[in-house]
Protein backbone atom coordinates (compact mmCIF):
# COMPACT_ATOMS: atom_id res chain seq x y z
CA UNK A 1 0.00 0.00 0.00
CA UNK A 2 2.00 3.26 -1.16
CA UNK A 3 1.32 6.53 -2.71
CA UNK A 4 4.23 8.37 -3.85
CA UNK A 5 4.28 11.69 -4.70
CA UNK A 6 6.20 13.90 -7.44
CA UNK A 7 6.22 17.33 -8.84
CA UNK A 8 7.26 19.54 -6.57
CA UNK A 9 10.34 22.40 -6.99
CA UNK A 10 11.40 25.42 -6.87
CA UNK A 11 9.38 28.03 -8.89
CA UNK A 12 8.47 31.86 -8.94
CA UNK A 13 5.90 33.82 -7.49
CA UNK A 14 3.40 33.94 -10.19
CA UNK A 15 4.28 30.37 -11.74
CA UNK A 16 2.85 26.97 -11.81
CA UNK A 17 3.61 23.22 -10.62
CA UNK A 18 1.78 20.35 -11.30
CA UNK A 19 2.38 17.94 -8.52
CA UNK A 20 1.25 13.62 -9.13
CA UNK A 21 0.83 11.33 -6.76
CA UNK A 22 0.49 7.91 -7.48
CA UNK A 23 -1.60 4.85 -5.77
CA UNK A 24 -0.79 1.31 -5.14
CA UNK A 25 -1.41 -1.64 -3.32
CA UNK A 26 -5.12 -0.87 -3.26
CA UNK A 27 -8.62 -0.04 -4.44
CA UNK A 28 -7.59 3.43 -5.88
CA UNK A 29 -10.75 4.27 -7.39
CA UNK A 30 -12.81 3.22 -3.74
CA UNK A 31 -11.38 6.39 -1.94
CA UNK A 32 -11.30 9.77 -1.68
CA UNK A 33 -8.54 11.48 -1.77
CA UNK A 34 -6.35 14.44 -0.09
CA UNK A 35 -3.59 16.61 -0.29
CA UNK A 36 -2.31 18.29 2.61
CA UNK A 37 0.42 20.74 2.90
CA UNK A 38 2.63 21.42 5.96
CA UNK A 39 4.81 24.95 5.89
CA UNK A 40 7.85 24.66 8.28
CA UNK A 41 6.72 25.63 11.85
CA UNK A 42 2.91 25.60 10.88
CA UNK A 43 0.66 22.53 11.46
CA UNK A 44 -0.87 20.13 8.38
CA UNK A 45 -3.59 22.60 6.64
CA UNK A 46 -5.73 20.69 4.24
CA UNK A 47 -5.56 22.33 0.53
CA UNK A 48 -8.00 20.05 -1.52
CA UNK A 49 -10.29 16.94 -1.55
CA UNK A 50 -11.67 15.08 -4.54
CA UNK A 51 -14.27 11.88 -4.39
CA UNK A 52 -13.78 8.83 -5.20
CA UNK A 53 -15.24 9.44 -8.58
CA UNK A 54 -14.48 12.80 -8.90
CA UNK A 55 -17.78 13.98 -8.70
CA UNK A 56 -17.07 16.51 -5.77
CA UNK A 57 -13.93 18.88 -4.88
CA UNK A 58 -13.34 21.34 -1.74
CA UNK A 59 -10.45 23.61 -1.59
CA UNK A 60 -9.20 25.37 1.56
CA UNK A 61 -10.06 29.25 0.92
CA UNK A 62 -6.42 30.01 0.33
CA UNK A 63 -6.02 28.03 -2.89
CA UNK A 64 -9.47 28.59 -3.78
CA UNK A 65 -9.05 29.79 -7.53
CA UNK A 66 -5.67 29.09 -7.92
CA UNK A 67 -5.71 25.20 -7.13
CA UNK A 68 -6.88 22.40 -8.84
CA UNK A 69 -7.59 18.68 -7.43
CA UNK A 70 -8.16 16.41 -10.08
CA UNK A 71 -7.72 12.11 -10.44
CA UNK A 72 -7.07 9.19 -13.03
CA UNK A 73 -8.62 6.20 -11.77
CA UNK A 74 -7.62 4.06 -14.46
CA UNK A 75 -4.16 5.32 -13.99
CA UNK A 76 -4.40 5.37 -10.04
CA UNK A 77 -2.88 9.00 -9.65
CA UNK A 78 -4.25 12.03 -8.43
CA UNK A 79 -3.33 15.84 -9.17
CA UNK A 80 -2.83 19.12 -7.92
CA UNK A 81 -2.44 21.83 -10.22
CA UNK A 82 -0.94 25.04 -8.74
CA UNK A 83 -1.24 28.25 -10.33
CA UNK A 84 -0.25 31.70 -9.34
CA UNK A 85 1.82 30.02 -6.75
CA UNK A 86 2.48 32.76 -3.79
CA UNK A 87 5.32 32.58 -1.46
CA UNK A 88 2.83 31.05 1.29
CA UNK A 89 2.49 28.49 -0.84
CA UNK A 90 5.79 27.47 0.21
CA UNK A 91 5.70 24.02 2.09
CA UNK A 92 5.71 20.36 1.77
CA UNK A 93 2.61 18.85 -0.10
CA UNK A 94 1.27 15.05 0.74
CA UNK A 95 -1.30 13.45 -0.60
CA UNK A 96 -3.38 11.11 1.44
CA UNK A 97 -6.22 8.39 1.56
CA UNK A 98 -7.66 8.37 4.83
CA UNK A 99 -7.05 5.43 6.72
CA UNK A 100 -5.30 3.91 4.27
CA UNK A 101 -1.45 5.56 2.87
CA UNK A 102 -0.36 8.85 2.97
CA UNK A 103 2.84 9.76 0.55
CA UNK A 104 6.62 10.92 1.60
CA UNK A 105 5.66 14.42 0.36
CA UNK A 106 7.03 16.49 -2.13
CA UNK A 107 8.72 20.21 -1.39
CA UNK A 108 7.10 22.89 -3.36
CA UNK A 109 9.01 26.06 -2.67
CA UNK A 110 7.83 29.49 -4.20
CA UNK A 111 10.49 32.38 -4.17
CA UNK A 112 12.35 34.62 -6.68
């Protein structure tokens, strides 16, 4: 049971990442999914959720916009798609199945 994320970098204020993080070892296409980000110092803040089949999203009200949360099923990988990335965007992203895995993380880090 693993997900594994990828994606992350170093990028400008203004730019855009597109982070992956793919499933295995389980029913992928069973669970919803997360991705979480943790900022050094700060606790785990929860950026976006998706469905199981995609037929709902949330988005914390600081990516709202900006952020997209999308999934594969057939490929067993989920996205985030960053856009106008902001320095407070700056932190380590995970993506998670509740209960089940959670991923290594990947560092996203926004700065000129």
């Amino acid at each position: 049971v693993q997900l594994v994320e990828s994606g992350g970098g170093l990028v400008q204020p203004g730019g855009s990442l597109r982070l992956s993080c793919v499933a295995s070892g389980f029913t992928f296409s069973a669970y919803a999914l997360n991705w979480y980000r943790q900022a050094p110092g700060k606790g785990r803040e929860l950026v976006a959720a998706i469905t199981s089949s995609a037929d709902n999203t949330i988005y914390a009200d600081s990516v709202k916009g900006r952020f997209t949360i999308s999934r594969d099923n057939a490929e067993s990988t989920a996205y985030l798609e960053m856009n106008s990335l902001k320095s407070e965007d700056t932190a380590v992203y995970y993506c998670d199945v509740a209960r089940v895995a959670r991923g290594q993380g990947t560092q996203v880090t926004v700065s000129s």
